[in-house]
PDB file of N, CA and C in Angstrom:
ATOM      1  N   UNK A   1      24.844 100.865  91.138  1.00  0.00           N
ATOM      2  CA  UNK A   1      25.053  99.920  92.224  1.00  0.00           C
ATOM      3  C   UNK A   1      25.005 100.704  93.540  1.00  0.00           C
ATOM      4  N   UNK A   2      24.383 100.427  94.590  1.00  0.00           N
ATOM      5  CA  UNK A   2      24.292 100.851  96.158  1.00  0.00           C
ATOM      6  C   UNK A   2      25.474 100.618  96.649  1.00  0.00           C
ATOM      7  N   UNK A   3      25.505 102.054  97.544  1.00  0.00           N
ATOM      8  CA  UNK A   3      27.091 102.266  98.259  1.00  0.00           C
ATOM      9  C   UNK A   3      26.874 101.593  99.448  1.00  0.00           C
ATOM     10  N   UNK A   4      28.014 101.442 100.204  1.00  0.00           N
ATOM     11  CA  UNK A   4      28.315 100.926 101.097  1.00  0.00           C
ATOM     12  C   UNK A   4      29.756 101.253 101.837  1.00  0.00           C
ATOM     13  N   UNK A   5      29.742 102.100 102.838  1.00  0.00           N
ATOM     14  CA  UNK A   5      31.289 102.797 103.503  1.00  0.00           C
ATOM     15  C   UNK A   5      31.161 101.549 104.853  1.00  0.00           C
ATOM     16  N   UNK A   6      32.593 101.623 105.245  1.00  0.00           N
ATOM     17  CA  UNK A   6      32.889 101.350 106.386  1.00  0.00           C
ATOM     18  C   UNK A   6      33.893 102.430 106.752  1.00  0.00           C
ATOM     19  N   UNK A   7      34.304 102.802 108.346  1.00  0.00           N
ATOM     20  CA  UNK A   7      35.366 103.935 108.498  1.00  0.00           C
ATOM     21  C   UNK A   7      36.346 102.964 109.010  1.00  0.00           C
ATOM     22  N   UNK A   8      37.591 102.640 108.183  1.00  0.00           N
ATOM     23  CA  UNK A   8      38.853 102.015 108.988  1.00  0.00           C
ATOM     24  C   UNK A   8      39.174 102.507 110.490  1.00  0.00           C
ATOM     25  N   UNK A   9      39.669 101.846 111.137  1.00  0.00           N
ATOM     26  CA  UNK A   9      40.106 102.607 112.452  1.00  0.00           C
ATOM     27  C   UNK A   9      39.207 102.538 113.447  1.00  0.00           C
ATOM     28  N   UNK A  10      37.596 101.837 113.399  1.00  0.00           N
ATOM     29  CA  UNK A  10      37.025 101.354 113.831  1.00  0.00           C
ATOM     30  C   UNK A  10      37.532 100.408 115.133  1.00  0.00           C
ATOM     31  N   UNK A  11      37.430 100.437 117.101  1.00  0.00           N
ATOM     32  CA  UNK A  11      38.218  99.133 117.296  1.00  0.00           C
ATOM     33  C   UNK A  11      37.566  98.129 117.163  1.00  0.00           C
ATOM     34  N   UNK A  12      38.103  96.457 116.864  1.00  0.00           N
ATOM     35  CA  UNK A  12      37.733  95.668 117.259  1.00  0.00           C
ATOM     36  C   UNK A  12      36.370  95.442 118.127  1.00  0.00           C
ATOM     37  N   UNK A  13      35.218  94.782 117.841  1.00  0.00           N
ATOM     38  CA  UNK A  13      34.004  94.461 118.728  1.00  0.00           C
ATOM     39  C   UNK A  13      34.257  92.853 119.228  1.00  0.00           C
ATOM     40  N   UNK A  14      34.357  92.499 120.303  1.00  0.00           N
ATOM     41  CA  UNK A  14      34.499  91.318 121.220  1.00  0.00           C
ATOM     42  C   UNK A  14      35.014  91.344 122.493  1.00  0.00           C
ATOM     43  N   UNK A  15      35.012  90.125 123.126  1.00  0.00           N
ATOM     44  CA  UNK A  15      35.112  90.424 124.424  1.00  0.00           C
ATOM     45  C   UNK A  15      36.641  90.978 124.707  1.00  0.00           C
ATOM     46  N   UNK A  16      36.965  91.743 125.809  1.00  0.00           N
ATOM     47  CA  UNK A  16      37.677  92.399 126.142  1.00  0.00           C
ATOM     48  C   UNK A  16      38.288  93.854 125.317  1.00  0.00           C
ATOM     49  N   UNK A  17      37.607  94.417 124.638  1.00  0.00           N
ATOM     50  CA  UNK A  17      37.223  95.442 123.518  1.00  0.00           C
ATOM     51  C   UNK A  17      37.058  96.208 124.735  1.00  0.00           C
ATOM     52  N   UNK A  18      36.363  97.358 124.151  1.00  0.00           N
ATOM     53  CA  UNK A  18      35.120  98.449 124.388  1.00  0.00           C
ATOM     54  C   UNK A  18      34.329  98.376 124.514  1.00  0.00           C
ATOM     55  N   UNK A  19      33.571  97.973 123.492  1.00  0.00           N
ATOM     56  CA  UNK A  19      32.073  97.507 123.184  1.00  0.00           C
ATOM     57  C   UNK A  19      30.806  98.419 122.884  1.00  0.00           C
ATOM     58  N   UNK A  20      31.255  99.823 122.249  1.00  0.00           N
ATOM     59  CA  UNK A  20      30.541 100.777 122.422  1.00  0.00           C
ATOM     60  C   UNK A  20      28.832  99.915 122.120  1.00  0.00           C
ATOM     61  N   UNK A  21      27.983 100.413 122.780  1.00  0.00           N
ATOM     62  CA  UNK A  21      26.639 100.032 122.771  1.00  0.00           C
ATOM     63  C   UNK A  21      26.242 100.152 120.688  1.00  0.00           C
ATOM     64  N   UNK A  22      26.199 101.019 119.884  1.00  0.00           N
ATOM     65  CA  UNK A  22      25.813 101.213 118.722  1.00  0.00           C
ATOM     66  C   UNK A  22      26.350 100.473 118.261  1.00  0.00           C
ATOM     67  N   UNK A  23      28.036 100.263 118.299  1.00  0.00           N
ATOM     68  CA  UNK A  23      28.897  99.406 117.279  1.00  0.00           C
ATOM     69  C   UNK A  23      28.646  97.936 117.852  1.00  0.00           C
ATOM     70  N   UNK A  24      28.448  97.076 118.359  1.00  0.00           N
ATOM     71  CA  UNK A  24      27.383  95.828 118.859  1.00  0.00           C
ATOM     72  C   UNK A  24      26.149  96.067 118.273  1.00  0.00           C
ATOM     73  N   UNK A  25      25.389  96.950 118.694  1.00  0.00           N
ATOM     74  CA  UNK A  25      24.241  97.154 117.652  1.00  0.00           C
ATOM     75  C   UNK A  25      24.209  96.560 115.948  1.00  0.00           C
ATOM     76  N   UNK A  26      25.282  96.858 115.728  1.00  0.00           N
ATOM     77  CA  UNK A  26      25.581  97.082 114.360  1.00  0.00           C
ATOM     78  C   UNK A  26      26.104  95.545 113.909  1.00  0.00           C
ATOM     79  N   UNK A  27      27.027  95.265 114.973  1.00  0.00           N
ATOM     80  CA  UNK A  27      27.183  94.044 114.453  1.00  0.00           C
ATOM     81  C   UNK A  27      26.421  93.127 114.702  1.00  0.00           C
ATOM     82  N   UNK A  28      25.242  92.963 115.939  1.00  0.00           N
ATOM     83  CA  UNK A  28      24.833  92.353 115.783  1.00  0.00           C
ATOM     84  C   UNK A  28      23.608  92.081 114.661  1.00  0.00           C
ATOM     85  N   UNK A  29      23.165  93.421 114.201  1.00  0.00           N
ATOM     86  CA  UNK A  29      22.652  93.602 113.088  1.00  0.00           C
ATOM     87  C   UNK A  29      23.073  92.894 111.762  1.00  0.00           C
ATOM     88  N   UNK A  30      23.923  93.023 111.740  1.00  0.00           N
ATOM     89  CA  UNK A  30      24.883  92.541 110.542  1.00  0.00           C
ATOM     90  C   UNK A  30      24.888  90.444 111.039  1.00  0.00           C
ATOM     91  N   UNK A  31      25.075  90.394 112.252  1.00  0.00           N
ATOM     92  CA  UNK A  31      24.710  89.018 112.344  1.00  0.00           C
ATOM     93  C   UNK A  31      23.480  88.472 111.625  1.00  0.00           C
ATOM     94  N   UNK A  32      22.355  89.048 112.712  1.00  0.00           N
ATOM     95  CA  UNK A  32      21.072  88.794 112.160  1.00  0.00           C
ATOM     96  C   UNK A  32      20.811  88.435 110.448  1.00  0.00           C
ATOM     97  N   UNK A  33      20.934  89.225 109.798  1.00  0.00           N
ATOM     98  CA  UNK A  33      20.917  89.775 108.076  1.00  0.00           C
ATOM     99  C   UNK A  33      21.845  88.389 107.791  1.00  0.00           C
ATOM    100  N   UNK A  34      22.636  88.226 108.054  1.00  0.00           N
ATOM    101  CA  UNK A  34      23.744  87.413 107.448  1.00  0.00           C
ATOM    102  C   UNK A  34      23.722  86.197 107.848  1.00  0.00           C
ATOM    103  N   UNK A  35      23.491  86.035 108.760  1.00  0.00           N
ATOM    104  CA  UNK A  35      23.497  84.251 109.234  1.00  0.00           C
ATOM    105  C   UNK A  35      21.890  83.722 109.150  1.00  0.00           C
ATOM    106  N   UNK A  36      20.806  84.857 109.308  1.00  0.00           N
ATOM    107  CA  UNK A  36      19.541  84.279 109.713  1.00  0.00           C
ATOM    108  C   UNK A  36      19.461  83.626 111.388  1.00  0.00           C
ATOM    109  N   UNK A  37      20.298  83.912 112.069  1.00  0.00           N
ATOM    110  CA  UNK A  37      20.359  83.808 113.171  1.00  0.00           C
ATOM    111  C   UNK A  37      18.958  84.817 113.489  1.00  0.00           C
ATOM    112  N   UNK A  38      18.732  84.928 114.761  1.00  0.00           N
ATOM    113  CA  UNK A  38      17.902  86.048 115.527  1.00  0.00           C
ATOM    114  C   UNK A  38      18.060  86.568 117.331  1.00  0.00           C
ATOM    115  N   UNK A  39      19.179  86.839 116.962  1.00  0.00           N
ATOM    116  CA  UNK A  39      19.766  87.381 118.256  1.00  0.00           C
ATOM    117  C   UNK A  39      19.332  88.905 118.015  1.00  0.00           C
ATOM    118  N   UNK A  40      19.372  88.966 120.188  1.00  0.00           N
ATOM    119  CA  UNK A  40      18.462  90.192 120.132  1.00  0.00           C
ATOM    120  C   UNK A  40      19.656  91.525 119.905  1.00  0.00           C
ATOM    121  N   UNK A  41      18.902  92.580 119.287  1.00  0.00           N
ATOM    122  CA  UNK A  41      20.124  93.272 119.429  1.00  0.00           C
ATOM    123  C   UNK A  41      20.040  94.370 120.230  1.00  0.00           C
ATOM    124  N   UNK A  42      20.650  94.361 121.180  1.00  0.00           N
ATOM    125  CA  UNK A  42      20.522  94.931 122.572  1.00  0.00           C
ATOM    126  C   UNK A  42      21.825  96.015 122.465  1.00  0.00           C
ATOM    127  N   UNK A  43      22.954  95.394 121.884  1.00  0.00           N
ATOM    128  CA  UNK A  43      24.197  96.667 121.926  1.00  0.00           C
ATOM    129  C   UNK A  43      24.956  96.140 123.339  1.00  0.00           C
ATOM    130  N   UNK A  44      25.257  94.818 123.616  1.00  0.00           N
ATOM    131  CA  UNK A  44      25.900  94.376 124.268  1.00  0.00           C
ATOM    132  C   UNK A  44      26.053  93.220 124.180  1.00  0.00           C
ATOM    133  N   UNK A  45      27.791  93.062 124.084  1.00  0.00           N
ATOM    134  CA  UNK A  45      28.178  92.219 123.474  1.00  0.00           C
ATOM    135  C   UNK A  45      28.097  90.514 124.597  1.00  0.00           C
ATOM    136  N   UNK A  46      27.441  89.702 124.389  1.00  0.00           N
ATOM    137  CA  UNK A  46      27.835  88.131 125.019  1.00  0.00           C
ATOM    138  C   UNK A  46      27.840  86.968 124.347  1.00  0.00           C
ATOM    139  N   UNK A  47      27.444  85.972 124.840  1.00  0.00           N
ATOM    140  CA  UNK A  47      27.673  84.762 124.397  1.00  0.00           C
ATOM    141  C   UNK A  47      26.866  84.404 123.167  1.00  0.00           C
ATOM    142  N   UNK A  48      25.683  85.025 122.951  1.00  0.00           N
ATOM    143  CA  UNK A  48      25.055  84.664 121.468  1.00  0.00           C
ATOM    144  C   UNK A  48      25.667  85.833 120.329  1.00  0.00           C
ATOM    145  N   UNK A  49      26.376  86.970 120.535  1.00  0.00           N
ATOM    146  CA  UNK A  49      26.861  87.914 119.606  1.00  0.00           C
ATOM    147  C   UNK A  49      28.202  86.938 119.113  1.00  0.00           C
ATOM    148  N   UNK A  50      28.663  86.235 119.915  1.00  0.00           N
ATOM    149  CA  UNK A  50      30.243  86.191 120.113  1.00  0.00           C
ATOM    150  C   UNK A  50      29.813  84.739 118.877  1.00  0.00           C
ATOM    151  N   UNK A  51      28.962  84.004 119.472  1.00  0.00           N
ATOM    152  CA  UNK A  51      28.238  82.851 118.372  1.00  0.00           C
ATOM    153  C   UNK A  51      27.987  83.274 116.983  1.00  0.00           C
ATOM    154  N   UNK A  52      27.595  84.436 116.967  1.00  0.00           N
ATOM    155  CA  UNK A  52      27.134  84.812 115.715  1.00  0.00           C
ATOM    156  C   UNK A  52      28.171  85.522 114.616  1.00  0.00           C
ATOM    157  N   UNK A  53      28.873  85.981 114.991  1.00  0.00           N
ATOM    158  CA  UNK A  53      30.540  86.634 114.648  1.00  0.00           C
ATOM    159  C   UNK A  53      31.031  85.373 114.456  1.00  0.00           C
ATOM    160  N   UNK A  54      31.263  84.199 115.290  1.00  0.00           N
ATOM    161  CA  UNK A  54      32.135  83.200 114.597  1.00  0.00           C
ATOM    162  C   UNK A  54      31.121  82.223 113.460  1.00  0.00           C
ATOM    163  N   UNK A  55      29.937  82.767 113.429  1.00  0.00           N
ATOM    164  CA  UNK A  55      29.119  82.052 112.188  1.00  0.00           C
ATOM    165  C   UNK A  55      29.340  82.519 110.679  1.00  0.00           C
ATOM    166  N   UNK A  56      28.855  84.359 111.146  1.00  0.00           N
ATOM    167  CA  UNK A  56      29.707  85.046 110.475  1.00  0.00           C
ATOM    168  C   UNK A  56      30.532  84.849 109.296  1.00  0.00           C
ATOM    169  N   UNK A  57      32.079  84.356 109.990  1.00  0.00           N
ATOM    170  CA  UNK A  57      33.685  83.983 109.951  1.00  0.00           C
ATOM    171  C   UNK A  57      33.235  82.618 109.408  1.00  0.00           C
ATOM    172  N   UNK A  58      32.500  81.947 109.972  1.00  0.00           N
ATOM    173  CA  UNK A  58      32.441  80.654 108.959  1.00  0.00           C
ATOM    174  C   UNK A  58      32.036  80.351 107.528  1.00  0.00           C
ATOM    175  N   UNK A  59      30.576  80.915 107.918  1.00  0.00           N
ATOM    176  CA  UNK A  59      30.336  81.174 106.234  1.00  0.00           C
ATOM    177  C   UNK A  59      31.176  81.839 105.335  1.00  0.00           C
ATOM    178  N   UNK A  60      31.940  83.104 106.049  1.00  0.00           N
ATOM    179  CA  UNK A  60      32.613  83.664 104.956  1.00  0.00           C
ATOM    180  C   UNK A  60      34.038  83.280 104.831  1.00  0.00           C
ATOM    181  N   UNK A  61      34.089  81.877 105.156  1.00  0.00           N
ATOM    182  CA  UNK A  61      35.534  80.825 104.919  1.00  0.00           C
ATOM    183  C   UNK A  61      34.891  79.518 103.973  1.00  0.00           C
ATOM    184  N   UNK A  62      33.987  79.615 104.283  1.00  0.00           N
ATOM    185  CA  UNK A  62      33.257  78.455 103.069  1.00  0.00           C
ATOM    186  C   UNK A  62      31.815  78.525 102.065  1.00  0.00           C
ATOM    187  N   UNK A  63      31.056  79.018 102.522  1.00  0.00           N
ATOM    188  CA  UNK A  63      29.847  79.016 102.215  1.00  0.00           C
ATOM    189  C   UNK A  63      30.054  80.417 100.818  1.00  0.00           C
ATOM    190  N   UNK A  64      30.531  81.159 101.562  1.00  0.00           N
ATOM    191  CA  UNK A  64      30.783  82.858 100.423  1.00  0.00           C
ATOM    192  C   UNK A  64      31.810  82.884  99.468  1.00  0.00           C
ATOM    193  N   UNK A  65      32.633  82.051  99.637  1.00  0.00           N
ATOM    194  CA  UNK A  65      34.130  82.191  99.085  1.00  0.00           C
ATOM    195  C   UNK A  65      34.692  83.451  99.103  1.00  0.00           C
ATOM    196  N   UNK A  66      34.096  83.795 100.617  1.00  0.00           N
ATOM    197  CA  UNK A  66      35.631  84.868 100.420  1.00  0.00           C
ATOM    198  C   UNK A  66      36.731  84.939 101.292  1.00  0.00           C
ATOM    199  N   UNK A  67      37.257  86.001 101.814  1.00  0.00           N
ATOM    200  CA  UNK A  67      38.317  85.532 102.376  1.00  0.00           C
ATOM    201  C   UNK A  67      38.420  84.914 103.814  1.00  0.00           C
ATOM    202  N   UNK A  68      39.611  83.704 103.600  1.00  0.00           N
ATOM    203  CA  UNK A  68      39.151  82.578 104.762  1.00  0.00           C
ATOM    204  C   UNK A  68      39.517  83.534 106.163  1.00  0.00           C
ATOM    205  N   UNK A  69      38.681  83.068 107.017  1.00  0.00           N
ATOM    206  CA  UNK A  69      38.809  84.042 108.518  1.00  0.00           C
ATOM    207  C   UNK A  69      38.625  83.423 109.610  1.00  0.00           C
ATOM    208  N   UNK A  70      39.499  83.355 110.718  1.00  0.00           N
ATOM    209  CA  UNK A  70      39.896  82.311 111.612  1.00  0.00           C
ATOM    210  C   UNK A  70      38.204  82.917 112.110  1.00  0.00           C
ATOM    211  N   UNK A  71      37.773  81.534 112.491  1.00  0.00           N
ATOM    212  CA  UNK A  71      36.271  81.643 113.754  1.00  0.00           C
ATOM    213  C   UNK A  71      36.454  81.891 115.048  1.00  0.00           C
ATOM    214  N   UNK A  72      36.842  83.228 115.373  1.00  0.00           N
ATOM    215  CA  UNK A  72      37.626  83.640 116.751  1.00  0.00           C
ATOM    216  C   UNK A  72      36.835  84.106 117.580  1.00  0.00           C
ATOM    217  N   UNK A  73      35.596  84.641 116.821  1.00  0.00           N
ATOM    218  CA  UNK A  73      34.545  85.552 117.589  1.00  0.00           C
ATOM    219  C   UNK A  73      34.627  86.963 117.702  1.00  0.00           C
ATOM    220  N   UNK A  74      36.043  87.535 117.138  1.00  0.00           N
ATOM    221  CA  UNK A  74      36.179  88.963 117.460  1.00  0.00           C
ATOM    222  C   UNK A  74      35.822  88.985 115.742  1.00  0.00           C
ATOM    223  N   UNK A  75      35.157  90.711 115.923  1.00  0.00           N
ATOM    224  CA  UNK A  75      34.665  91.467 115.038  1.00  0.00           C
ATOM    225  C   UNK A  75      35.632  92.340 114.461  1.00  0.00           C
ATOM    226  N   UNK A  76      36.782  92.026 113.797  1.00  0.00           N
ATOM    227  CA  UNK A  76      37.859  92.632 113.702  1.00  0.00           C
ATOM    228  C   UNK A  76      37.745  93.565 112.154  1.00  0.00           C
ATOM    229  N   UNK A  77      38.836  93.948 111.455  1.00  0.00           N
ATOM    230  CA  UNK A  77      38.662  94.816 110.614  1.00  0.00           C
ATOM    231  C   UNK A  77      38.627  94.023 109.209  1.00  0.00           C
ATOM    232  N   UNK A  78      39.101  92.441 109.500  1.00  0.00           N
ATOM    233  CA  UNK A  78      38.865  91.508 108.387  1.00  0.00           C
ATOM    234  C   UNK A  78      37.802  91.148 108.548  1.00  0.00           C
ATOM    235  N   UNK A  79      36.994  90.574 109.196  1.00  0.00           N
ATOM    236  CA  UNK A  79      35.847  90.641 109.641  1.00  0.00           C
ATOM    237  C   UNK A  79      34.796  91.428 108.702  1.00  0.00           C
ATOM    238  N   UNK A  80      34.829  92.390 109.352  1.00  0.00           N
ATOM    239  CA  UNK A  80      34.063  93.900 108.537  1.00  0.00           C
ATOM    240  C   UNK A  80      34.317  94.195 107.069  1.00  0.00           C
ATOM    241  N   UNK A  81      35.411  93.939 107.019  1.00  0.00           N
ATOM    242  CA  UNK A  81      35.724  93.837 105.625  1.00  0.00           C
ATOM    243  C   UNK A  81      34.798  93.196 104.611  1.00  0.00           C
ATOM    244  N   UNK A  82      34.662  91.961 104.770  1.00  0.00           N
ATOM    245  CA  UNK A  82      33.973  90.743 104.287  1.00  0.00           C
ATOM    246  C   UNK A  82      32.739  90.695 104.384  1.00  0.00           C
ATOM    247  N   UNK A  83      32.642  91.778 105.741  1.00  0.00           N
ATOM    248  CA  UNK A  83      30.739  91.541 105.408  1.00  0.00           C
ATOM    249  C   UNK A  83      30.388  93.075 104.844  1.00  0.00           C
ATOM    250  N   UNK A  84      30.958  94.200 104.538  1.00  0.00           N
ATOM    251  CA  UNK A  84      30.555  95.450 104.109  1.00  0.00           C
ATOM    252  C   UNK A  84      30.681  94.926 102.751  1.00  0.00           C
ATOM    253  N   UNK A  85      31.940  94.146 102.224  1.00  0.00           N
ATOM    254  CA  UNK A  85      31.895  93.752 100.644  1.00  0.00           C
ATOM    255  C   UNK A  85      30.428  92.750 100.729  1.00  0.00           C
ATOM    256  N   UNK A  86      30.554  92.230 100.862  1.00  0.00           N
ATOM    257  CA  UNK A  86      29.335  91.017 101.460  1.00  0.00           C
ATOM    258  C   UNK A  86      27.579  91.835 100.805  1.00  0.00           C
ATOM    259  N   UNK A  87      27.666  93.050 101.597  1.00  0.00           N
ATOM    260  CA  UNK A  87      26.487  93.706 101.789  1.00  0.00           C
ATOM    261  C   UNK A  87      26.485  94.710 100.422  1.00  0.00           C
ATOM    262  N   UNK A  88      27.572  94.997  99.642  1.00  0.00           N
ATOM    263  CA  UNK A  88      27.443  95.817  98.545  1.00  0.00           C
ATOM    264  C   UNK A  88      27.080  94.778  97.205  1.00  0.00           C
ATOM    265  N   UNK A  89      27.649  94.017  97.411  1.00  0.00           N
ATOM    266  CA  UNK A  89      27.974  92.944  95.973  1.00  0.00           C
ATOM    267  C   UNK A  89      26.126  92.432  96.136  1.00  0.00           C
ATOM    268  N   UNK A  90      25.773  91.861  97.300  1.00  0.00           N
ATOM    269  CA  UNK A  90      24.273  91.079  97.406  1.00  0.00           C
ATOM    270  C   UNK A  90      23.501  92.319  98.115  1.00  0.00           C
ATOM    271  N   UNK A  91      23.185  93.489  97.993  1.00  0.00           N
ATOM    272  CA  UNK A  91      22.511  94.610  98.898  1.00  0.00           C
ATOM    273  C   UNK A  91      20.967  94.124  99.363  1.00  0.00           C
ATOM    274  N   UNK A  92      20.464  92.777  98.731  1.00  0.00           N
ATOM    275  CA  UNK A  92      19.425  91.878  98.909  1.00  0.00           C
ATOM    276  C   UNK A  92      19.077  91.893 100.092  1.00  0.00           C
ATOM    277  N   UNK A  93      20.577  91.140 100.612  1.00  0.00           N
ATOM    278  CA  UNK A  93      20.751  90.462 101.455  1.00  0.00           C
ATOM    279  C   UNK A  93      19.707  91.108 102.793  1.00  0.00           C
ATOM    280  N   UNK A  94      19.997  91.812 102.868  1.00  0.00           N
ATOM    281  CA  UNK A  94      19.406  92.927 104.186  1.00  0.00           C
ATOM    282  C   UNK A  94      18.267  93.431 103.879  1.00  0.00           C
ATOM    283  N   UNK A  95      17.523  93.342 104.756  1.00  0.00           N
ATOM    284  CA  UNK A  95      16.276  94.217 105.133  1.00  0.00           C
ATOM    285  C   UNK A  95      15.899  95.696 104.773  1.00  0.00           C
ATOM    286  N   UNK A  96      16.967  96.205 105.142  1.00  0.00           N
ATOM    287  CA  UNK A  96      16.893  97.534 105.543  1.00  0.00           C
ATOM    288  C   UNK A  96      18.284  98.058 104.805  1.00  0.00           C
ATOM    289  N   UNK A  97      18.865  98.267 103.494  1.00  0.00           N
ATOM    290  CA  UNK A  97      19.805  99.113 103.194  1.00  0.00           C
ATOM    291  C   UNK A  97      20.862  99.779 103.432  1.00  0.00           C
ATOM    292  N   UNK A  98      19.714 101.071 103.992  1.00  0.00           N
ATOM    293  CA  UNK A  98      19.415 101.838 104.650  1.00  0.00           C
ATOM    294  C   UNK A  98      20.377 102.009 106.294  1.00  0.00           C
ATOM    295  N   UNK A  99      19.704 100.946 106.638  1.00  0.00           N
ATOM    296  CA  UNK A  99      20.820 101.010 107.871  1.00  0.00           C
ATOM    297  C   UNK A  99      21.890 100.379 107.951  1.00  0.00           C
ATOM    298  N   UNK A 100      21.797  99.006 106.952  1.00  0.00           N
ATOM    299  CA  UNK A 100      22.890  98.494 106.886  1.00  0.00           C
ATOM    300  C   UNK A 100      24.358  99.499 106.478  1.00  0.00           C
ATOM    301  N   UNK A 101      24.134 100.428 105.680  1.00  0.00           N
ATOM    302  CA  UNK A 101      25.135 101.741 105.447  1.00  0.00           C
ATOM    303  C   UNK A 101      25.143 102.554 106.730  1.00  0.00           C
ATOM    304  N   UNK A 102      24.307 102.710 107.042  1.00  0.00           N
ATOM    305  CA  UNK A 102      25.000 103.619 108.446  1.00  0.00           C
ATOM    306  C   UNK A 102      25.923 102.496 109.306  1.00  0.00           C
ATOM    307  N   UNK A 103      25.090 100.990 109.695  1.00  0.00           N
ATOM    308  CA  UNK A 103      25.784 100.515 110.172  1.00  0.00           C
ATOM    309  C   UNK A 103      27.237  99.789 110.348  1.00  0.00           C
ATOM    310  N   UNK A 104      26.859 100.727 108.841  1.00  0.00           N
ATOM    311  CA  UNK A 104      28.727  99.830 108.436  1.00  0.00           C
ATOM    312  C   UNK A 104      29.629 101.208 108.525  1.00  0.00           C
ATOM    313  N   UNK A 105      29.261 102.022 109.453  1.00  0.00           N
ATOM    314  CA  UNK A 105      30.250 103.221 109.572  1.00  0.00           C
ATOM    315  C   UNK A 105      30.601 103.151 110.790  1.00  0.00           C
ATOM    316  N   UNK A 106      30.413 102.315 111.672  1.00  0.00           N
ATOM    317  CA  UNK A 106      30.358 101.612 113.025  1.00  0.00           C
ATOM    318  C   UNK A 106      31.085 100.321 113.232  1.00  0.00           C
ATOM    319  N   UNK A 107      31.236  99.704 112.235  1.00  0.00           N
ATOM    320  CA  UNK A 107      31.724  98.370 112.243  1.00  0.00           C
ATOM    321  C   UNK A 107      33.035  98.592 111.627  1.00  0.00           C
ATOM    322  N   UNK A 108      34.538  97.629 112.450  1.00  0.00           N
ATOM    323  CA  UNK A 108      35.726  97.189 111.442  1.00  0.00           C
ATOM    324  C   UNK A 108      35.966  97.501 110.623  1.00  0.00           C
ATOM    325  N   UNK A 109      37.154  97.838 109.501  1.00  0.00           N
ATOM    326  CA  UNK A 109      37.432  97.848 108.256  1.00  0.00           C
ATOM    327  C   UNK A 109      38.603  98.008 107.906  1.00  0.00           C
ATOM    328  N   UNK A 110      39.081  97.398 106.752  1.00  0.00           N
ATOM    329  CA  UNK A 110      40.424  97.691 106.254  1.00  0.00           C
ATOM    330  C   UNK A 110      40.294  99.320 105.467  1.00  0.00           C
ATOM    331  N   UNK A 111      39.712  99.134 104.612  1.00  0.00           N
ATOM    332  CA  UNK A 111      39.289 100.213 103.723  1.00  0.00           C
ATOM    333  C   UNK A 111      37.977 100.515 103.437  1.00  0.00           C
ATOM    334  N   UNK A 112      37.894 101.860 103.078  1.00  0.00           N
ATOM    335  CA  UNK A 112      36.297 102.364 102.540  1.00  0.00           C
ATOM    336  C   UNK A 112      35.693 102.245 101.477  1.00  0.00           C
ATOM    337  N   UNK A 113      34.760 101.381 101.434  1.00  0.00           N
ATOM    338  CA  UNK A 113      34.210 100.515 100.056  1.00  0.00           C
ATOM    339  C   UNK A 113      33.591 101.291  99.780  1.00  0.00           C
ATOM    340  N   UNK A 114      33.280 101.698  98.167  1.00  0.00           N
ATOM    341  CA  UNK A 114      32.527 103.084  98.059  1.00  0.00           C
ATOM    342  C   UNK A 114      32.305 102.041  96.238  1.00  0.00           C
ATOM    343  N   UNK A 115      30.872 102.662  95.783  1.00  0.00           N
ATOM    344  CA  UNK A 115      30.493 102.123  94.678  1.00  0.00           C
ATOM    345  C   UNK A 115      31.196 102.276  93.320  1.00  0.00           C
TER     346      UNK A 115
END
């Protein structure tokens, strides 16, 4: 089975954050892959990232069955959680693997999902 890390301790991605340019990258990456949305990913966070994080949070309160997650828009470490498990269990899902693992060393997490 394909690995998949996230690094806990990651902050929060949304507005009034940080917003490092890569970790937006990443999530919005992780949008894209996951919703079928097509937001650009520029590495700065606004109003279509913030859309896509609470799409995110939706599907993965109904559509995924996994764990329910308020649609807040922040990219938090439950958040990340749900979509690094998300991305190991279906590794389909994504395009690119490949980056989806780097990009999940950038993104939220409770813990480090490892195969």
């Amino acid at each position: 089975m394909p690995s998949a890390q996230a690094d806990p301790g990651n902050p929060t991605v949304g507005y009034g954050y940080p917003n490092p340019g890569l970790q937006v990258q990443c999530v919005q990456y992780f949008v894209n892959q996951l919703t079928g949305l097509h937001i650009l990913e520029d590495g700065r966070f606004g109003p279509q990232t913030e859309y896509g994080v609470k799409r995110i949070q939706q599907l993965a309160s109904t559509s995924w069955a996994a764990a329910p997650l308020k649609a807040d828009g922040y990219f938090g470490p439950a958040t990340g959680q749900v979509v690094i498990e998300r991305v190991k269990k279906y590794p389909w899902l994504v395009d690119n693997f490949q980056k989806a693992t780097t990009c999940a060393h950038f993104v939220p997490s409770y813990t480090i999902v490892l195969n």
